[in-house]
N, C-alpha and C. Protein backbone atom coordinates (compact mmCIF):
# COMPACT_ATOMS: atom_id res chain seq x y z
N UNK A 1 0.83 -1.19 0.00
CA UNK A 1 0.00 0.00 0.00
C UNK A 1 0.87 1.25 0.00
N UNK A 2 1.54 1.25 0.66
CA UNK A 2 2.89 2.78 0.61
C UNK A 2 3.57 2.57 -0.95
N UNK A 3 3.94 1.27 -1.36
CA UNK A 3 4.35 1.72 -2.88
C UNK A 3 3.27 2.22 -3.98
N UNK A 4 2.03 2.11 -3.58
CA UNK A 4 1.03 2.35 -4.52
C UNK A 4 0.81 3.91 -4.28
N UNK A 5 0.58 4.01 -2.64
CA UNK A 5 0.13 5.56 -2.22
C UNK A 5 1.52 6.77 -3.03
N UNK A 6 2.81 6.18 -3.07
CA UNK A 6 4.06 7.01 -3.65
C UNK A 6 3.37 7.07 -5.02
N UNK A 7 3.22 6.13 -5.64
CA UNK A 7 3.15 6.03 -7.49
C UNK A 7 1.52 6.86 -7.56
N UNK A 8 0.86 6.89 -6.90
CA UNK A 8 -0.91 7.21 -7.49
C UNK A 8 -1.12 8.31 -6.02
N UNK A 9 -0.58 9.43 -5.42
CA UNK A 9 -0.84 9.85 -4.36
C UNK A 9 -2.92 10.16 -4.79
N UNK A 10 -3.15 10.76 -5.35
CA UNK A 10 -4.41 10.89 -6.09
C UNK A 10 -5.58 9.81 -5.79
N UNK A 11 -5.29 8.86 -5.87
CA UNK A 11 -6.07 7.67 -5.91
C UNK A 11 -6.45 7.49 -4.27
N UNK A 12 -5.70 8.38 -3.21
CA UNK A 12 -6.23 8.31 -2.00
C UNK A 12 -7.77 8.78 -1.62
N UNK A 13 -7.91 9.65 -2.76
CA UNK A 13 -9.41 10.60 -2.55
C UNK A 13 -10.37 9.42 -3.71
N UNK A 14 -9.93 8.70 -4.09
CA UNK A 14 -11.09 8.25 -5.03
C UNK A 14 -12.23 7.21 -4.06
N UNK A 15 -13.31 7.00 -4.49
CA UNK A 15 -14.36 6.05 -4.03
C UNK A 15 -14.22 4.72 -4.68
N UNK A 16 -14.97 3.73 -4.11
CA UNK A 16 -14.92 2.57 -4.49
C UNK A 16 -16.54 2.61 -5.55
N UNK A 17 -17.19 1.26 -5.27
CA UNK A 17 -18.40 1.47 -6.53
C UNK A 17 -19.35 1.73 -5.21
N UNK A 18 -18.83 1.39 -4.09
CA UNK A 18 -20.21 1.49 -2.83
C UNK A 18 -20.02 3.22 -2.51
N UNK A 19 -19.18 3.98 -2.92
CA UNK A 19 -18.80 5.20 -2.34
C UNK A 19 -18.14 5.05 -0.82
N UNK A 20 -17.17 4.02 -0.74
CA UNK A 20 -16.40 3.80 0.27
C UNK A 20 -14.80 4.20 -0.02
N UNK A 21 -14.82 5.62 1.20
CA UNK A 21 -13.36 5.40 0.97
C UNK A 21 -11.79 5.00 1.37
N UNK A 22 -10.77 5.13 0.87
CA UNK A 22 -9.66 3.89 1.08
C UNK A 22 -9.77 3.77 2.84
N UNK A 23 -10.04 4.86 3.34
CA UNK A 23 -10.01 4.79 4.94
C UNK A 23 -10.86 3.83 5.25
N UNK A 24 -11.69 3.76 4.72
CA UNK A 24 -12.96 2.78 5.44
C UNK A 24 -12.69 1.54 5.41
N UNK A 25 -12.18 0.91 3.82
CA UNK A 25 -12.03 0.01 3.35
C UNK A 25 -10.19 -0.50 4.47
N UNK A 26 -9.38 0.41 4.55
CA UNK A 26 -8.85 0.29 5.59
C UNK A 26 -8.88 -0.38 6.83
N UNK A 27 -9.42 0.29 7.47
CA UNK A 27 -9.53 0.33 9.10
C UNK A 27 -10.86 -1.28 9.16
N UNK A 28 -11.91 -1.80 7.74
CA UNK A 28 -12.51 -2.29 7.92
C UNK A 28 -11.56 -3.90 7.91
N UNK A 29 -10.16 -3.96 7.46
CA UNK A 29 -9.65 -4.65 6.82
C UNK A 29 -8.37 -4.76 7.78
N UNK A 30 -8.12 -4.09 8.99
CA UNK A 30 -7.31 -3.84 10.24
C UNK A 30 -6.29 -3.31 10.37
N UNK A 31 -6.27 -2.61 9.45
CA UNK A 31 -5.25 -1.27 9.88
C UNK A 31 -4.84 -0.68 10.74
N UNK A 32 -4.03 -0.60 11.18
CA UNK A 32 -3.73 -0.35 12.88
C UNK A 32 -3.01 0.92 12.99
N UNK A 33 -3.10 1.46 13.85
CA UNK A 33 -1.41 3.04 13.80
C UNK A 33 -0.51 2.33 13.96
N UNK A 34 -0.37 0.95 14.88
CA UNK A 34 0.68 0.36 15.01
C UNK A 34 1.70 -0.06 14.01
N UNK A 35 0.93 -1.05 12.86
CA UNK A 35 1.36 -1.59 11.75
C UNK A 35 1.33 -0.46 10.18
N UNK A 36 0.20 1.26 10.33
CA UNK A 36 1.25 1.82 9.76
C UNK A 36 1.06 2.88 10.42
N UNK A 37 1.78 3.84 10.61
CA UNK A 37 1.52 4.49 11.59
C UNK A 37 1.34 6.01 10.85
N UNK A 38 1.34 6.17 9.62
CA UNK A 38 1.20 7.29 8.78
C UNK A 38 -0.49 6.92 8.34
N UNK A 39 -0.99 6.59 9.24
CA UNK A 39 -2.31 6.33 8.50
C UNK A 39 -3.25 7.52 8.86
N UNK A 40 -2.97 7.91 9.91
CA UNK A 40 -4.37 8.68 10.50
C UNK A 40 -3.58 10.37 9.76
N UNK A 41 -2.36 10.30 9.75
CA UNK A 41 -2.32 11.49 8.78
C UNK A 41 -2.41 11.67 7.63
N UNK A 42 -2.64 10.82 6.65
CA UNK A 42 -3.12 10.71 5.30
C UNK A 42 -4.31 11.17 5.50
N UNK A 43 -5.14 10.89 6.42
CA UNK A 43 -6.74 11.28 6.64
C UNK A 43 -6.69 12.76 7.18
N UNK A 44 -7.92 13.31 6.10
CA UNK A 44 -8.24 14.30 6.03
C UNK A 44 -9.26 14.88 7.46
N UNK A 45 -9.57 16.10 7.59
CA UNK A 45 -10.18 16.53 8.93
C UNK A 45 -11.76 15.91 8.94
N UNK A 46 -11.85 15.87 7.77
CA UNK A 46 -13.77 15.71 7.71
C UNK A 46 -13.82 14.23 7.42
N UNK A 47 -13.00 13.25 7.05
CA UNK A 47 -13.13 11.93 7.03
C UNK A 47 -13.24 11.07 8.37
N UNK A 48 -12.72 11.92 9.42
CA UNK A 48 -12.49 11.27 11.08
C UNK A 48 -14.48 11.32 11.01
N UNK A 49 -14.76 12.34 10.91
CA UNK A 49 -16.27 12.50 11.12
C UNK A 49 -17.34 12.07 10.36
N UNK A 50 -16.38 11.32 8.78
CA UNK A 50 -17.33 10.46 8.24
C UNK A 50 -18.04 9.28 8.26
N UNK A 51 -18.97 9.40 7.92
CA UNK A 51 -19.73 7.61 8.38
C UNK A 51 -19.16 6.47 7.05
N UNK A 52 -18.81 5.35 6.89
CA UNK A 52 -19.07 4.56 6.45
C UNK A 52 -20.27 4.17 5.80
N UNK A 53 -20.55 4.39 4.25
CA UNK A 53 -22.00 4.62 3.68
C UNK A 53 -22.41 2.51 3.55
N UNK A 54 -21.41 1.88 3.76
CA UNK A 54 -22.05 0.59 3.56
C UNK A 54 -22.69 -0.04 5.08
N UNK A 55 -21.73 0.42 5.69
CA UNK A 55 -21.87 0.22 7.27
C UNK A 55 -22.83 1.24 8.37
N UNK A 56 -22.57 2.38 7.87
CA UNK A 56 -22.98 3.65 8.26
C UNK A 56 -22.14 3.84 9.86
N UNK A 57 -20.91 3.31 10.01
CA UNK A 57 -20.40 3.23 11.22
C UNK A 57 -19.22 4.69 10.68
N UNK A 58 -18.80 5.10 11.57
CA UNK A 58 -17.71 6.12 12.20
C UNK A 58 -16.53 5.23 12.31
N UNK A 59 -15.22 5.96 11.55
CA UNK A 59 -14.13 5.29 11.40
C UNK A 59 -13.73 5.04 12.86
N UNK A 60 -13.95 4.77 13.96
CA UNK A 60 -13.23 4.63 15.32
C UNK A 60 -14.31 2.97 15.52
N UNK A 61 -15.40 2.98 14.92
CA UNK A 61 -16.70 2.23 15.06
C UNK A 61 -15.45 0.81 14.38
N UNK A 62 -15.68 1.55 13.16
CA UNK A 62 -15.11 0.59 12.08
C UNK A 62 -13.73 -0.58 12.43
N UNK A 63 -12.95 0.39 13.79
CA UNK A 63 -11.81 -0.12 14.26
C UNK A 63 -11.84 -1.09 14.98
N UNK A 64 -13.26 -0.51 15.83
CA UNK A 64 -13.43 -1.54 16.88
C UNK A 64 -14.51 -2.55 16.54
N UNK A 65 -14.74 -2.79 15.05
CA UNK A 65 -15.51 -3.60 14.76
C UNK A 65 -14.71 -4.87 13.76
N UNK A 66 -13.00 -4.56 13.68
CA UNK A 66 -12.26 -5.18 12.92
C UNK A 66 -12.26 -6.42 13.36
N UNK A 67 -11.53 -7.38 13.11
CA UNK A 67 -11.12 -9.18 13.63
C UNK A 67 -10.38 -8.83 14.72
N UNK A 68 -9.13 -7.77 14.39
CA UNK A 68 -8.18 -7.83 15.37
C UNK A 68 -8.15 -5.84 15.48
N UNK A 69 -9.18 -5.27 16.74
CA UNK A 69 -8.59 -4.23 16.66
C UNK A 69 -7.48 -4.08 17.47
N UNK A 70 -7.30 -2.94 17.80
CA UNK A 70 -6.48 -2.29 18.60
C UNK A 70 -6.88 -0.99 19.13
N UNK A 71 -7.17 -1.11 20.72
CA UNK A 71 -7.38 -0.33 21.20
C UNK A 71 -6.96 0.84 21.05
N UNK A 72 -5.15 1.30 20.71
CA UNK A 72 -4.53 2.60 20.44
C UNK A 72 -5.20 3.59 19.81
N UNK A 73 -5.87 2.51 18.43
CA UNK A 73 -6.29 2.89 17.06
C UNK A 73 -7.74 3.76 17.44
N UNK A 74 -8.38 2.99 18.10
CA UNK A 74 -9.98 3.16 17.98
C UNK A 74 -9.78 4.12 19.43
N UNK A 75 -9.23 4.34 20.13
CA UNK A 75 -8.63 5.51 20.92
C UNK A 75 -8.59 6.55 20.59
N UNK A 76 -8.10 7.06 19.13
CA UNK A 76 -6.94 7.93 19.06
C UNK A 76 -8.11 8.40 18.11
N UNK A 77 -8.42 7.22 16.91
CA UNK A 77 -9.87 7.68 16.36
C UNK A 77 -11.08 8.27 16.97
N UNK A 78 -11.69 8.27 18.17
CA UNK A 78 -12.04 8.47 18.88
C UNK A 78 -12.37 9.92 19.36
N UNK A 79 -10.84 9.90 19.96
CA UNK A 79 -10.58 11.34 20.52
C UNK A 79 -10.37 12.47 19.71
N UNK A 80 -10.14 12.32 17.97
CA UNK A 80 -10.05 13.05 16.85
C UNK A 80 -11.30 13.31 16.36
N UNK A 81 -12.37 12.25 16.41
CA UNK A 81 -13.49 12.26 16.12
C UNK A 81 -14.58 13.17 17.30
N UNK A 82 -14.54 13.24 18.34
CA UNK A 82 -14.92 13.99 18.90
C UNK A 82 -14.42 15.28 19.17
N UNK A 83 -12.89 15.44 19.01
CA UNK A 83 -12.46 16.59 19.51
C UNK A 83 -13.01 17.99 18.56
C-alpha cells in the first residue's frame, strides 16, 4: 500500500463502486497506527467525522468492529473524532 500511495498519491481521494473510501475500506480490513503508523495522517479533517455509507459506522466504530482491533487505534480515532 505505501508503494502504490508514492506512485498514485491521487487515488487516495477516489471512491470505491459502494462510495467507500480507502479509509474505510482500511480500518474495515485492520489497519492499525501500530502496523502503519502514517495512517491517520493521510486522513483528512472531515473523514475522522465520516460515516461509512455501507456500514454507516464512524471510522473509530469501524476499528473496533475489525477481527483484530487495537485499542490505540480506535482511541486515538475516537478522541479526533470527537475533539
Amino acid at each position: 500500500m505505501k508503494d502504490f500511495a508514492l506512485w498514485y498519491p491521487l487515488a487516495l481521494f477516489l471512491r470505491d463502486e459502494q462510495q467507500r473510501s480507502l479509509h474505510h475500506v482500511d480500518l474495515s480490513s485492520g489497519v492499525t497506527i501500530r502496523n502503519d503508523p502514517f495512517f491517520i495522517l493521510r486522513m483528512r479533517d472531515e473523514e475522522f467525522e465520516e460515516r461509512d455509507p455501507v456500514t454507516g459506522l464512524y471510522p473509530f466504530m469501524i476499528a473496533a468492529s475489525a477481527d483484530e482491533c487495537d485499542l490505540y487505534t480506535i482511541h486515538s480515532l475516537f478522541r479526533i473524532n470527537i475533539g
